[in-house]
N, C-alpha and C. Protein backbone atom coordinates (compact mmCIF):
# COMPACT_ATOMS: atom_id res chain seq x y z
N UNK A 1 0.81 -1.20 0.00
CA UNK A 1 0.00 0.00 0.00
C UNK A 1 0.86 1.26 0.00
N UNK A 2 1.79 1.20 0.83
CA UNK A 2 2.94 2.26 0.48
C UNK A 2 3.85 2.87 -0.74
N UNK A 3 4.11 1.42 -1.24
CA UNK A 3 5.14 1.56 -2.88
C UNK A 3 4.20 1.35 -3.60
N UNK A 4 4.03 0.16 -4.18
CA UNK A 4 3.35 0.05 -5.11
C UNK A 4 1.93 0.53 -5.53
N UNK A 5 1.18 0.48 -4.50
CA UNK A 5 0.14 1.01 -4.37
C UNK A 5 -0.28 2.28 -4.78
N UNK A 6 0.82 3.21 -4.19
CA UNK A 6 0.77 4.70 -3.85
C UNK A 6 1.27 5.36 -5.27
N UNK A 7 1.97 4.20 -6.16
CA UNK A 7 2.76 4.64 -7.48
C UNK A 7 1.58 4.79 -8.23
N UNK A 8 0.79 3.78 -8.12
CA UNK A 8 -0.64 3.58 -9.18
C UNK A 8 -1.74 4.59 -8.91
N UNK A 9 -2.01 5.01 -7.67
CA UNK A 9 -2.42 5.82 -7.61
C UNK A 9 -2.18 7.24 -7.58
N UNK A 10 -0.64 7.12 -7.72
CA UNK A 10 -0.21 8.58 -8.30
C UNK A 10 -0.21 8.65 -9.73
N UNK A 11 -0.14 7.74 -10.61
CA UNK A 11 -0.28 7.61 -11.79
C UNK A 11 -1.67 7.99 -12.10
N UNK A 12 -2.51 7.36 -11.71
CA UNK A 12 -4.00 7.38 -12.12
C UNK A 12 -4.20 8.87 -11.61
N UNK A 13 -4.04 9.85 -10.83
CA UNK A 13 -4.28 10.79 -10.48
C UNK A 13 -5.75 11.19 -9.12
N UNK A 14 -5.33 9.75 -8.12
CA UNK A 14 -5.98 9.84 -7.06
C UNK A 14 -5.77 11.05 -6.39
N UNK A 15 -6.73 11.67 -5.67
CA UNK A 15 -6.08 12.86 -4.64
C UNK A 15 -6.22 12.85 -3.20
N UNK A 16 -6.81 11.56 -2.89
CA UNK A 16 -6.17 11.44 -1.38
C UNK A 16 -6.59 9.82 -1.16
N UNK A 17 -5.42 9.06 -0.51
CA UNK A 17 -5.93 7.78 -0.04
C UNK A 17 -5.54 7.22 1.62
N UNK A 18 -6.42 6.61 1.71
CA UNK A 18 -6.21 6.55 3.73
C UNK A 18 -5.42 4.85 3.28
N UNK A 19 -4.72 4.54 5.15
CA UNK A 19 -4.26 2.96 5.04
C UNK A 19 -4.78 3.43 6.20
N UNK A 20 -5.42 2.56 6.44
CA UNK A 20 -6.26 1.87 7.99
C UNK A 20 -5.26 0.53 8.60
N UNK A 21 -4.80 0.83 9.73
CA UNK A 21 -3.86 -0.21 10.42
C UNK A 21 -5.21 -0.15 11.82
N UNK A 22 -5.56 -1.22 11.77
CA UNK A 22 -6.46 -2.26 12.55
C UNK A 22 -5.71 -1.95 14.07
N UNK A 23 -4.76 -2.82 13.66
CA UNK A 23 -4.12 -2.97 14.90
C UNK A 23 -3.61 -2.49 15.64
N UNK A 24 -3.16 -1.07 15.16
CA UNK A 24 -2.61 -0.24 15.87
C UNK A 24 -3.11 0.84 16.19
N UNK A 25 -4.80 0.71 15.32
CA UNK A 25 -6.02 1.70 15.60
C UNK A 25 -5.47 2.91 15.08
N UNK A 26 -5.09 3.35 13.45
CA UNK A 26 -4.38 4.77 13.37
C UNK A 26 -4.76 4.26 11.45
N UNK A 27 -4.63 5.54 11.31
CA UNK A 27 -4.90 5.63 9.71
C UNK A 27 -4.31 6.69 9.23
N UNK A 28 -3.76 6.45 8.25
CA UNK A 28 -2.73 7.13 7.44
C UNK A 28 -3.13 8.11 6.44
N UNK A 29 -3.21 9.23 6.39
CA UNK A 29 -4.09 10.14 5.28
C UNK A 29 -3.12 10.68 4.17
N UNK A 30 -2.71 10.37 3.17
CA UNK A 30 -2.13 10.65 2.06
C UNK A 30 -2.66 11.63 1.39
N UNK A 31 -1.80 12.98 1.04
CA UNK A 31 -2.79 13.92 -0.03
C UNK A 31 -1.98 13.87 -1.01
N UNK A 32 -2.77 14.51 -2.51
CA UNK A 32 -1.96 14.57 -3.14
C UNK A 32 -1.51 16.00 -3.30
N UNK A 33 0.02 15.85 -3.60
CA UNK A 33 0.49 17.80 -3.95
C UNK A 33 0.38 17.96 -5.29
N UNK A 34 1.01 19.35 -5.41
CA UNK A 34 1.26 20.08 -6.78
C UNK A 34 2.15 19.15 -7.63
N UNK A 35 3.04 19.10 -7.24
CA UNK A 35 4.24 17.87 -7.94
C UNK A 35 3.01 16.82 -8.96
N UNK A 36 2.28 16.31 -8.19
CA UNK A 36 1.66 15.13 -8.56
C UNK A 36 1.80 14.03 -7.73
N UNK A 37 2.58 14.10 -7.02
CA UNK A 37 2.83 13.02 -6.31
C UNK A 37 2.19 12.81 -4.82
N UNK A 38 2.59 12.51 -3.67
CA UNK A 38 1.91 12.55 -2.13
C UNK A 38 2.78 13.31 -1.33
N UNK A 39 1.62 13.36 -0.09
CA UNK A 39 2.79 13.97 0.83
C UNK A 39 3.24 12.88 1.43
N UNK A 40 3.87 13.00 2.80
CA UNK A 40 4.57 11.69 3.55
C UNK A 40 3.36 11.27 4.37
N UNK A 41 1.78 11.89 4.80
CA UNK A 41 1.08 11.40 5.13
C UNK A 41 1.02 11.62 6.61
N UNK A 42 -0.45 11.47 7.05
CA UNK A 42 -0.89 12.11 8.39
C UNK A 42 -1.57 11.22 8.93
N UNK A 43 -0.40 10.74 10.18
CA UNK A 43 -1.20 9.82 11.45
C UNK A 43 -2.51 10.24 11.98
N UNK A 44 -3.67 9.76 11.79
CA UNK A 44 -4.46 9.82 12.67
C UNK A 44 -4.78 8.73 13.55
N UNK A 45 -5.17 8.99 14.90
CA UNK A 45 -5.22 7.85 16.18
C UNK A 45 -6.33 8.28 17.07
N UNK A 46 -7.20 9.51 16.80
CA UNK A 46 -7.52 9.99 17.34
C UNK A 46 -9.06 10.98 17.02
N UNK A 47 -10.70 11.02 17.18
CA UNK A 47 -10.90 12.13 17.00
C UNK A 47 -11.79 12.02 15.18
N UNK A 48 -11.64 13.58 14.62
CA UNK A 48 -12.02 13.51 13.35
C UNK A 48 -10.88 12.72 12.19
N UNK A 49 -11.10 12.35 11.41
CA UNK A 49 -10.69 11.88 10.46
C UNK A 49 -10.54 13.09 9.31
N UNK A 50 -9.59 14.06 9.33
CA UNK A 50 -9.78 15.09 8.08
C UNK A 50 -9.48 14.18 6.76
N UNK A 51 -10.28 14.91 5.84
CA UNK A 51 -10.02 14.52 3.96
C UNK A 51 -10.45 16.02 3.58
N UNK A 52 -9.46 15.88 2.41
CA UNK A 52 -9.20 17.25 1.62
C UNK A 52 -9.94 16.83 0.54
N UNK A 53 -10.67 15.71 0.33
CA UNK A 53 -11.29 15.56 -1.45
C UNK A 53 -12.84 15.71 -0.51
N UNK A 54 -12.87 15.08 0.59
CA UNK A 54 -14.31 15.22 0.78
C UNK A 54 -14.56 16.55 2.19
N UNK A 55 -14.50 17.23 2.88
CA UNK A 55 -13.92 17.85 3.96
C UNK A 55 -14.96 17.83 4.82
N UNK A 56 -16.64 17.91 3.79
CA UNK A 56 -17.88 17.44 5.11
C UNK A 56 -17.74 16.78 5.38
N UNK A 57 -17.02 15.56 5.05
CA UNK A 57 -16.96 14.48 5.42
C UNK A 57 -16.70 14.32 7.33
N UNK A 58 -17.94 14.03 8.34
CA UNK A 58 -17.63 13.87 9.86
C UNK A 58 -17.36 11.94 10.16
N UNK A 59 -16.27 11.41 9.54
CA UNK A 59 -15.84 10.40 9.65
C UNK A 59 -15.01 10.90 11.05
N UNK A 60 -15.28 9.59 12.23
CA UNK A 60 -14.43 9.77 13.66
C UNK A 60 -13.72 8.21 13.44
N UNK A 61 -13.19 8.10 14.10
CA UNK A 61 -12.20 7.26 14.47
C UNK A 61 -12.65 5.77 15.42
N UNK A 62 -13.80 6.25 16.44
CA UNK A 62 -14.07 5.63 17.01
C UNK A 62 -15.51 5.07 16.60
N UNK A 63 -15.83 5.47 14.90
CA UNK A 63 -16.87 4.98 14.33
C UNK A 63 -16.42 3.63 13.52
N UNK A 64 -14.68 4.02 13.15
CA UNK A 64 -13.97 3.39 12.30
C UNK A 64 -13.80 1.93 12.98
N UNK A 65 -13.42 1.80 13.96
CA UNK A 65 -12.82 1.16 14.78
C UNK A 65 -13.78 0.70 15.78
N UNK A 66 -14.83 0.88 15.81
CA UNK A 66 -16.29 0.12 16.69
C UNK A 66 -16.13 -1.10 16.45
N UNK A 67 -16.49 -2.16 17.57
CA UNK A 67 -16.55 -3.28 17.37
C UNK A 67 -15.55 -4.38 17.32
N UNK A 68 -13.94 -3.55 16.99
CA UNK A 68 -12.94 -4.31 17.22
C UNK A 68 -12.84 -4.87 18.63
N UNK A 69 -13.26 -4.64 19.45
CA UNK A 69 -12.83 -4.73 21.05
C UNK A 69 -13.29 -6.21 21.18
């Protein structure tokens, strides 16, 4: 999801993609820049979930992650 993943969707011209780690309860928010390419990406663990393609978007964390327990 990091290399390969992140190449194809910089190719295709995605503009933001999350990695959801389960286990460590944290999700990774990838944007895309000017370059074309990503940034290095934003831990979330906590709280709202920001996205720059959708921004109403009120995705929480602890909606994400319900039910694992």
């Amino acid at each position: 999801d990091r290399t390969e993943k992140k190449a194809i969707y910089e190719r295709n011209g995605v503009a933001e993609y999350w990695i959801v780690d389960a286990q460590r309860r944290e999700i990774l928010v990838f944007q895309r820049m000017a370059d074309g390419g990503f940034d290095a990406g934003a831990t979330v663990s906590g709280g709202r979930i920001p996205s720059g393609v959708m921004p109403e978007l009120d995705a929480r964390m602890e909606d994400v992650f319900s039910g694992l327990d």
